[in-house]
N, C-alpha and C. Protein backbone atom coordinates (compact mmCIF):
# COMPACT_ATOMS: atom_id res chain seq x y z
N UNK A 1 0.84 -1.18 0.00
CA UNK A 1 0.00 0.00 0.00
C UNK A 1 0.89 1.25 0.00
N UNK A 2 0.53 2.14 -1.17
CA UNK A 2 1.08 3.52 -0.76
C UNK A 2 0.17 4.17 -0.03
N UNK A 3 0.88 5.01 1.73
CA UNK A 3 0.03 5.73 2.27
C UNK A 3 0.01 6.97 2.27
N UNK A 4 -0.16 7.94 2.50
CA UNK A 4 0.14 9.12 2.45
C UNK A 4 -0.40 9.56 3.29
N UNK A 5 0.15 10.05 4.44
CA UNK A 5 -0.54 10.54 5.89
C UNK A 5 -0.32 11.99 5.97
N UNK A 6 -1.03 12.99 6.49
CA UNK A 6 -0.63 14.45 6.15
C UNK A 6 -1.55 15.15 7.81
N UNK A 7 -0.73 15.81 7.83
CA UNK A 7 -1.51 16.89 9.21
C UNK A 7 -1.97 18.00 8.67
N UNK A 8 -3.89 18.42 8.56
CA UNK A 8 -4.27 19.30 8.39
C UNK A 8 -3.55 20.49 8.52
N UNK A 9 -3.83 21.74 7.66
CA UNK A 9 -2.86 22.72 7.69
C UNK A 9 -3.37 24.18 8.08
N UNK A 10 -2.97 24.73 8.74
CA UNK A 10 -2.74 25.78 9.84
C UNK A 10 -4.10 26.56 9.54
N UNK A 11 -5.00 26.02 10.91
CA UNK A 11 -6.22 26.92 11.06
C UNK A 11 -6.29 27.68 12.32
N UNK A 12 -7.66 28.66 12.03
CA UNK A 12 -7.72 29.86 12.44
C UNK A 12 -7.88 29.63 14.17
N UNK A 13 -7.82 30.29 14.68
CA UNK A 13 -8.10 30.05 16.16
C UNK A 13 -9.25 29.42 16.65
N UNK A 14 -9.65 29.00 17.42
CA UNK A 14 -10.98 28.66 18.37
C UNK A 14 -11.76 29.73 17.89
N UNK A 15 -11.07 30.96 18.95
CA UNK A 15 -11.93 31.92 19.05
C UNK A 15 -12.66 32.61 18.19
N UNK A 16 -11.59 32.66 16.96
CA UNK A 16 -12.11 33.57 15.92
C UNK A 16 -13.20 32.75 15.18
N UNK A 17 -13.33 31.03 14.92
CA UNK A 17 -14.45 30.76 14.12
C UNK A 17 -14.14 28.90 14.57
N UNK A 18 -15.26 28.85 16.22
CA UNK A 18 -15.41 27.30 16.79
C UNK A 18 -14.75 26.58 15.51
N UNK A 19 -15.41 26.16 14.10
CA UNK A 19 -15.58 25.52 13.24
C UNK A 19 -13.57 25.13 13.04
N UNK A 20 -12.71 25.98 13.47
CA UNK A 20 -11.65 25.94 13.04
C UNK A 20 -11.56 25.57 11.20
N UNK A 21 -11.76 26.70 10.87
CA UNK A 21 -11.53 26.28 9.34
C UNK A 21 -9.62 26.53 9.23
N UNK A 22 -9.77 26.16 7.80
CA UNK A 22 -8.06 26.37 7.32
C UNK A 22 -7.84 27.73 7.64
N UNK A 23 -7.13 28.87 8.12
CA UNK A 23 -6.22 29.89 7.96
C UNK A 23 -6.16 30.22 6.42
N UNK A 24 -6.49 31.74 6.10
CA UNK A 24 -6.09 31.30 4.26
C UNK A 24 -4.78 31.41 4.04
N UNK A 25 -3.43 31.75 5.01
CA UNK A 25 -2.25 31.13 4.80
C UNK A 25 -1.68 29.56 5.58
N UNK A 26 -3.00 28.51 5.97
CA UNK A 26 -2.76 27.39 5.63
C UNK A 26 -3.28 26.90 4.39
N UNK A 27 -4.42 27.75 3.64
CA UNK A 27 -4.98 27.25 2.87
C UNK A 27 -4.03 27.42 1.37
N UNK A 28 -2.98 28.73 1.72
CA UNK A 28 -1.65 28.85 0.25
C UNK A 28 -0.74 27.57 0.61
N UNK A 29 -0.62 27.59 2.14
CA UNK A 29 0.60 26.25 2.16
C UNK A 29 -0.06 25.08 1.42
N UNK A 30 -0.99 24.52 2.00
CA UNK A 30 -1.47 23.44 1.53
C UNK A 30 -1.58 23.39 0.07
N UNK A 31 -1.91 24.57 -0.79
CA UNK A 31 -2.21 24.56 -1.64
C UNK A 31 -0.69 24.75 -2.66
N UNK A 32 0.30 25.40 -1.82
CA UNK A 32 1.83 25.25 -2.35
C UNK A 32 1.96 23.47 -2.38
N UNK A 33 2.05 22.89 -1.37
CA UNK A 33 2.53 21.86 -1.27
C UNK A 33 1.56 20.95 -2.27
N UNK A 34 0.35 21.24 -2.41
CA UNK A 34 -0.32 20.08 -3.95
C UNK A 34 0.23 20.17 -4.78
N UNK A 35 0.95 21.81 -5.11
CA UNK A 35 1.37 22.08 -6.81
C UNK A 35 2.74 21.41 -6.73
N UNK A 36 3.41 21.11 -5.37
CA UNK A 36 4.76 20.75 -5.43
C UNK A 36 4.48 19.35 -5.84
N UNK A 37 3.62 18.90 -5.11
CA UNK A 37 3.46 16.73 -5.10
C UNK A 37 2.52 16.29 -6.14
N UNK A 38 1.88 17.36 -6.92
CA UNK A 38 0.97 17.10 -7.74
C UNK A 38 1.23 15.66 -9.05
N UNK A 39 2.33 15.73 -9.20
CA UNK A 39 2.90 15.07 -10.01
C UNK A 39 3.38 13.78 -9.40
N UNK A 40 3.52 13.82 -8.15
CA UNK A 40 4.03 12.70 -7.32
C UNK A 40 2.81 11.82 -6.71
N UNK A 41 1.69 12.50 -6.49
CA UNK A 41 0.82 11.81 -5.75
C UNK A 41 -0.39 10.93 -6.59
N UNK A 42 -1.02 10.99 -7.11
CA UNK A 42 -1.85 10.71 -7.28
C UNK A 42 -1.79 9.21 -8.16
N UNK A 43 -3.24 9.00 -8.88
CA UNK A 43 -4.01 8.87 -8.35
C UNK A 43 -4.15 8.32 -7.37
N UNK A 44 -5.22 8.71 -6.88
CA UNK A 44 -5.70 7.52 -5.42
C UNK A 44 -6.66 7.52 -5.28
N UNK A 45 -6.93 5.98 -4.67
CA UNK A 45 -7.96 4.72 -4.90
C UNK A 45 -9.23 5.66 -3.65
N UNK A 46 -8.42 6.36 -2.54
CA UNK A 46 -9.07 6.76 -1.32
C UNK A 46 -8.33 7.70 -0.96
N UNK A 47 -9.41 8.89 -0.23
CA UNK A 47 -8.74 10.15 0.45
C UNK A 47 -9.83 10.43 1.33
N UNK A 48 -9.23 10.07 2.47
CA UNK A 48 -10.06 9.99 3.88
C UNK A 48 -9.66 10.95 4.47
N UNK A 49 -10.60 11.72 5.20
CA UNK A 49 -10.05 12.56 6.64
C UNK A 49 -10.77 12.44 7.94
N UNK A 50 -10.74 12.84 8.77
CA UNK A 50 -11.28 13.32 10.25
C UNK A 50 -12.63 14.11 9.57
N UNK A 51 -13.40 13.93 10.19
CA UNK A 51 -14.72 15.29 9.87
C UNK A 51 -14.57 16.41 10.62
N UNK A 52 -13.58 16.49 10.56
CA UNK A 52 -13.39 18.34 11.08
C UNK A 52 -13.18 18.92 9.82
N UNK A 53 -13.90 20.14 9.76
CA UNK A 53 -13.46 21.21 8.61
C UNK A 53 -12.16 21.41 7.98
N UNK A 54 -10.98 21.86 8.77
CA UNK A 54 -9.42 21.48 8.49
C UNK A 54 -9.09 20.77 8.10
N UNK A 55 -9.35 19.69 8.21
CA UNK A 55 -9.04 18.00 7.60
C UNK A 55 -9.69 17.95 6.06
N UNK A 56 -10.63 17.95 6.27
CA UNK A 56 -11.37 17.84 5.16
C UNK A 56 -11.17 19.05 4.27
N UNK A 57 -11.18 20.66 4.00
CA UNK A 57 -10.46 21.26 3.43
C UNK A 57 -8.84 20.85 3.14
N UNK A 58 -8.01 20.21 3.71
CA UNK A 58 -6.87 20.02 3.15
C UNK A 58 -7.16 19.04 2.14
N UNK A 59 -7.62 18.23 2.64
CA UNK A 59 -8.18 16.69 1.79
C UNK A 59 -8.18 17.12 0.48
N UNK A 60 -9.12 18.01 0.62
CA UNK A 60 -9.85 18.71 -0.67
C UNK A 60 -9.02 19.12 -1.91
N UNK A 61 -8.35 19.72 -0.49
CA UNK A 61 -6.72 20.80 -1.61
C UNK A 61 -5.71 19.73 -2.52
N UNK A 62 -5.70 18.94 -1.30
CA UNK A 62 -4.65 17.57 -1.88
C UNK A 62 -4.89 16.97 -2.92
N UNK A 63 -6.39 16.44 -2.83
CA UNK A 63 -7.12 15.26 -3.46
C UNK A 63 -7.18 15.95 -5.32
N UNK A 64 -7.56 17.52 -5.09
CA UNK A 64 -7.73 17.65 -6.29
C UNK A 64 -6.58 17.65 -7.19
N UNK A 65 -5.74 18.16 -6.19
CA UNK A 65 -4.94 17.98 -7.40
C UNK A 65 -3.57 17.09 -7.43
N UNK A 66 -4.67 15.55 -7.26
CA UNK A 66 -3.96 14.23 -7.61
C UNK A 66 -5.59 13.50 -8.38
N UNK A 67 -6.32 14.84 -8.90
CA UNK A 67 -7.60 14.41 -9.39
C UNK A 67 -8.56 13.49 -8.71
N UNK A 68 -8.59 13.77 -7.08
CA UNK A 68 -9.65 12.98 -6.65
C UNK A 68 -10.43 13.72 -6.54
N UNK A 69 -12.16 13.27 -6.68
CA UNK A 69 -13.23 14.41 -6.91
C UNK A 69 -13.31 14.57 -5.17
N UNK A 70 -13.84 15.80 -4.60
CA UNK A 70 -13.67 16.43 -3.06
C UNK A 70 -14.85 15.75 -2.78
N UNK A 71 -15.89 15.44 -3.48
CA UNK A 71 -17.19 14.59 -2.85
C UNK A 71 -17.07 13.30 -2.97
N UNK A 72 -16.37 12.35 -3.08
CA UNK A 72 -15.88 11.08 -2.89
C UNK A 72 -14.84 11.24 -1.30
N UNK A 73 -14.51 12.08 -1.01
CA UNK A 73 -13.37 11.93 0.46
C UNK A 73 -14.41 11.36 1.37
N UNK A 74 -13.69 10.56 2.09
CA UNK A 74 -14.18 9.57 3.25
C UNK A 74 -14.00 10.22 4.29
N UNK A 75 -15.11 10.38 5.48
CA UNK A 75 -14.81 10.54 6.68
C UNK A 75 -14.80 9.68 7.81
N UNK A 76 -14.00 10.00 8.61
CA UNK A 76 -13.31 8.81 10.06
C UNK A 76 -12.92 9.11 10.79
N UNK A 77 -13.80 8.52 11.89
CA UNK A 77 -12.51 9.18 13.75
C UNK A 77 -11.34 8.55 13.20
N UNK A 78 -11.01 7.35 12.83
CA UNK A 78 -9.65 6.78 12.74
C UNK A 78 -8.56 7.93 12.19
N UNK A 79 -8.67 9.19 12.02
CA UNK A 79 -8.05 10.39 11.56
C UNK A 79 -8.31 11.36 12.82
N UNK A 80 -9.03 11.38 13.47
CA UNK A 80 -9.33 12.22 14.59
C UNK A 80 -8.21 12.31 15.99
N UNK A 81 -8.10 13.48 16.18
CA UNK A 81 -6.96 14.12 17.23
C UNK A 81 -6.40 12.83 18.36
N UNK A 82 -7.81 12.26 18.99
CA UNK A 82 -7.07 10.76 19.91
C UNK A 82 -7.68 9.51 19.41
N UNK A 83 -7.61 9.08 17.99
CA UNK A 83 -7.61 8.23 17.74
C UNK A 83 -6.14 7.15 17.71
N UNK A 84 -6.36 6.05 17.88
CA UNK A 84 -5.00 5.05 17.49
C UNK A 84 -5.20 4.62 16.24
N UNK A 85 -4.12 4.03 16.12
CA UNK A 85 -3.31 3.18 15.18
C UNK A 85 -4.22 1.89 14.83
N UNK A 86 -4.64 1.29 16.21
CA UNK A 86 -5.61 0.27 15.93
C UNK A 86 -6.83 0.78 15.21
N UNK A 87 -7.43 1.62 15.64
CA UNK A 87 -8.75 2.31 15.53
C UNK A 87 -8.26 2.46 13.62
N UNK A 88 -7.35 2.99 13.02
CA UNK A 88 -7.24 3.08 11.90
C UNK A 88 -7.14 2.03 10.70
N UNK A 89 -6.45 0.74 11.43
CA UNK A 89 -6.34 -0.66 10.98
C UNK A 89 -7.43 -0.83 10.87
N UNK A 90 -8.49 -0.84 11.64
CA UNK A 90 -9.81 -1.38 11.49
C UNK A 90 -10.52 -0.44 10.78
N UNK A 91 -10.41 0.77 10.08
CA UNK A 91 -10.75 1.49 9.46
C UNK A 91 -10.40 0.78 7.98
N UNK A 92 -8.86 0.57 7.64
CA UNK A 92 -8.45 -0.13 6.88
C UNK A 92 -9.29 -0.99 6.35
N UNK A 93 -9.87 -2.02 7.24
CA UNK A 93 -10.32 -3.23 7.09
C UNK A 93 -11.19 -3.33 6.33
N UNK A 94 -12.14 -1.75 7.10
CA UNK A 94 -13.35 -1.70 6.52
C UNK A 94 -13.42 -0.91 4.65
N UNK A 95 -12.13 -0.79 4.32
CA UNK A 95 -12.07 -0.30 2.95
C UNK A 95 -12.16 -1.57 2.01
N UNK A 96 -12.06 -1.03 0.82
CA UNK A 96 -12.06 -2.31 -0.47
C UNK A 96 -10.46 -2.18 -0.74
N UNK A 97 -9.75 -2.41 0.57
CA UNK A 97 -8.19 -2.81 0.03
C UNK A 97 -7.25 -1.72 -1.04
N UNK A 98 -7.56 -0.62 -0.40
CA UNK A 98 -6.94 0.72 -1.80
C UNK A 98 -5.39 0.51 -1.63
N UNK A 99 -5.16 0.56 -2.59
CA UNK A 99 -3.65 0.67 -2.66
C UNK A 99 -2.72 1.78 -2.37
N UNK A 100 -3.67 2.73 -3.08
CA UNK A 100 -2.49 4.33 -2.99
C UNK A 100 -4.14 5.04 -2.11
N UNK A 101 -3.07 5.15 -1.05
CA UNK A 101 -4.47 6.11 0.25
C UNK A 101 -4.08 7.50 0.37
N UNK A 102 -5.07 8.52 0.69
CA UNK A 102 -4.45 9.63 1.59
C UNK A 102 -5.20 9.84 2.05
N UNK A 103 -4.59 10.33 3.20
CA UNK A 103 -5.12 10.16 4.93
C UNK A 103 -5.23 11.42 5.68
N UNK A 104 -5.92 12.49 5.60
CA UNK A 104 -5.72 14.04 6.70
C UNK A 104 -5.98 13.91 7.92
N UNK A 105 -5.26 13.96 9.24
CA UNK A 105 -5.61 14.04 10.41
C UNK A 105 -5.01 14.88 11.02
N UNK A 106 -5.00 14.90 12.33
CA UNK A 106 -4.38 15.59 13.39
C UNK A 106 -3.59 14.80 14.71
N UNK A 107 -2.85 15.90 14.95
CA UNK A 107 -2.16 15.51 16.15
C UNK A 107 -3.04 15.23 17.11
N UNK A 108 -2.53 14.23 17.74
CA UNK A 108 -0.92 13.38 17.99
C UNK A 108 -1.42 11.95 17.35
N UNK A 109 -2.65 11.81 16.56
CA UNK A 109 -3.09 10.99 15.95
C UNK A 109 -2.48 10.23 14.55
N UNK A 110 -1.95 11.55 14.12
CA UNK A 110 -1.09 10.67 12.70
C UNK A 110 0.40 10.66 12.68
N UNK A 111 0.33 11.19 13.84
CA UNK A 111 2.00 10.88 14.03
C UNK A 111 2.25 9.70 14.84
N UNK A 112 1.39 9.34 15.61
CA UNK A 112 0.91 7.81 15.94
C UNK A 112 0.86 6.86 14.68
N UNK A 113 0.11 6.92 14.17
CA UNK A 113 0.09 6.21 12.82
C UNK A 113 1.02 6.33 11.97
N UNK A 114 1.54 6.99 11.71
CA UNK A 114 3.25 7.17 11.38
C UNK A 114 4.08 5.94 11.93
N UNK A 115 4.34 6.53 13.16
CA UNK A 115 5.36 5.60 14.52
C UNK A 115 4.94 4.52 14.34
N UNK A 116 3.44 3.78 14.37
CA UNK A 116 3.13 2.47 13.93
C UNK A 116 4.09 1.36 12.83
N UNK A 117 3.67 1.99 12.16
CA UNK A 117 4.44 1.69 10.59
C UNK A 117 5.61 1.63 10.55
N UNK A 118 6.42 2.61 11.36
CA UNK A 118 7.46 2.60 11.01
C UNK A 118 8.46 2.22 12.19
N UNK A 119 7.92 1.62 13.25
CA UNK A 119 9.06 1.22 13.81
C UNK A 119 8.52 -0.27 14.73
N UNK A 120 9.46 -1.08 14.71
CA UNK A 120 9.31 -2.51 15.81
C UNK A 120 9.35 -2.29 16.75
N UNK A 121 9.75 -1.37 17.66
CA UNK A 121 9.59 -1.01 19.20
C UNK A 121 9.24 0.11 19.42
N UNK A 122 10.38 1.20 20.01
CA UNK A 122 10.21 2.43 20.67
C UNK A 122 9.45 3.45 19.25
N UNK A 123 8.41 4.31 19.75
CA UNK A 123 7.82 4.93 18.39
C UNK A 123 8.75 5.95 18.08
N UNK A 124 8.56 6.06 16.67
CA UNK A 124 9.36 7.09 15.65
C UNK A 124 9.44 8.71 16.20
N UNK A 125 9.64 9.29 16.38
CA UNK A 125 9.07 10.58 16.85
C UNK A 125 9.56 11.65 15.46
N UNK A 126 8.38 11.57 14.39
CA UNK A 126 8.06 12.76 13.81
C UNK A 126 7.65 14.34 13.61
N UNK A 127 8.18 15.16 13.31
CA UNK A 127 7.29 16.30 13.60
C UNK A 127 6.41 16.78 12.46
N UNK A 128 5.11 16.61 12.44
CA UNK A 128 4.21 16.73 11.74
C UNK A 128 3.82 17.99 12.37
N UNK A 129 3.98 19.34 11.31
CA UNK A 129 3.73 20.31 11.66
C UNK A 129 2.84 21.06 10.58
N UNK A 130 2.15 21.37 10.72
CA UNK A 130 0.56 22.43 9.61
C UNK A 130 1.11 21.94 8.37
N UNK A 131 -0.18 21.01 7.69
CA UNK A 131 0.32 21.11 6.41
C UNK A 131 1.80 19.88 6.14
N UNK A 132 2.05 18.99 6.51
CA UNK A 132 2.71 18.19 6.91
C UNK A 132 2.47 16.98 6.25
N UNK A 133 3.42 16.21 4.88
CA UNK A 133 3.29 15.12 4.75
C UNK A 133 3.88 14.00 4.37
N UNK A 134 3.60 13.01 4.63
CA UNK A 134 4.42 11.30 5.35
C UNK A 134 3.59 10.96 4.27
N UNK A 135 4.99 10.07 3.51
CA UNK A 135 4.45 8.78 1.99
C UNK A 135 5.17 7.58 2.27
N UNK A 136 4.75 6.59 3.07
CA UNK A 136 4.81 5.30 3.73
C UNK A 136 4.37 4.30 2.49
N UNK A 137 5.42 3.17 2.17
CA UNK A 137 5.19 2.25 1.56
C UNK A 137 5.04 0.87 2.62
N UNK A 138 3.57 0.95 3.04
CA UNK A 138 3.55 -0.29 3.47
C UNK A 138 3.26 -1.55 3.18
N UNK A 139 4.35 -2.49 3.74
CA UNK A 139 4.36 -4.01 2.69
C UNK A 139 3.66 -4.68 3.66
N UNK A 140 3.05 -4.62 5.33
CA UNK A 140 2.46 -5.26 5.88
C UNK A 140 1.40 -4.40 7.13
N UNK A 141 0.13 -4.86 6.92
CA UNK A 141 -0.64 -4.41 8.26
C UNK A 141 -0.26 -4.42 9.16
N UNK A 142 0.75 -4.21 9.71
CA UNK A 142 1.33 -4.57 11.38
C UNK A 142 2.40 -3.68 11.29
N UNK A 143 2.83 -3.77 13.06
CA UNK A 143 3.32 -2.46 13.60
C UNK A 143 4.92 -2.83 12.89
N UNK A 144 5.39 -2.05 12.36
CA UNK A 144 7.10 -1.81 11.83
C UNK A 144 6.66 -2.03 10.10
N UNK A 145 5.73 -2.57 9.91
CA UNK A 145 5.34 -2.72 8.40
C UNK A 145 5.91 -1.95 7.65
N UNK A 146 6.44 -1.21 7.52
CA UNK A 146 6.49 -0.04 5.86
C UNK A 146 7.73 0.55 6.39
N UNK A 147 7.93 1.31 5.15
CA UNK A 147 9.18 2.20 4.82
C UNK A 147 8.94 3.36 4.46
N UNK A 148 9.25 4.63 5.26
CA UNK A 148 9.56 5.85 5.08
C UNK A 148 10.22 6.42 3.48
N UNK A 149 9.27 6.83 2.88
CA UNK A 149 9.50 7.56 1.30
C UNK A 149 9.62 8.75 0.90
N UNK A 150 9.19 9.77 2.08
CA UNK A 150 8.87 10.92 1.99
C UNK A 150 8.28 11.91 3.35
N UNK A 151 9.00 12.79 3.55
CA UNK A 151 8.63 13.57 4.87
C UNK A 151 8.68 14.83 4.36
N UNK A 152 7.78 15.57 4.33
CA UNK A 152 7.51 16.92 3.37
C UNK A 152 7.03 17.82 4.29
């Protein structure tokens, strides 16, 4: 499986709008970083996020332009702020087996899912920071499974 795990990108405060939407200078990063991977990413079979607004606006940004339509993105706690690694496997499960995924969540949730993948014991410690993204080739469902391809 190619994965592609990414941390929603830099939204607006609490205060200024509950909904936390994108920042519209997370919404240029994110939107820098599609035109950079545009060519690298796509297609893909699935582009899941968290149902938070942030998530799903990046999704959006990403997905299109690796030509996934924004009303096909999947939503899932298994992307959500304290979800695990397990919680996402079984998310997995419940897919039709996609090969090339991308995944929007949040901290400390996909950097969990990161560390999964990528290590047999002590977890990886990534910094997934706004706009943030991990391209994992994983050759097995289980914890140390895959290989680190890309940290953007």
């Amino acid at each position: 499986m190619d994965l592609w795990l990414v941390r929603h990108g830099e939204a607006v405060p609490e205060r200024v709008d509950p909904a936390r939407p994108l920042s519209p200078e997370g919404a240029r990063a994110v939107s820098a970083v599609a035109k950079t991977l545009a060519g690298r990413m796509g297609p893909f079979d699935l582009v899941a996020a968290s149902g938070k607004k942030r998530a799903l606006q990046t999704a959006a940004i990403l997905g299109e332009a690796a030509g996934y339509p924004a009303g096909r993105i999947a939503e899932t706690g298994a992307l959500s702020p304290g979800a695990t690694p397990e919680a996402f496997l079984a998310f997995l499960a419940e897919c039709a087996s996609p090969e090339r995924l991308l995944c929007v969540g949040h901290l400390p949730s996909i950097a969990a899912i990161a560390s999964f993948f990528l290590s047999h014991g002590d977890p990886v410690l990534l910094a997934f920071g706004p706009g943030t993204v991990c391209r994992i080739r994983v050759e097995a469902l289980r914890r140390g499974g895959g290989e680190l391809l890309l940290f953007l």
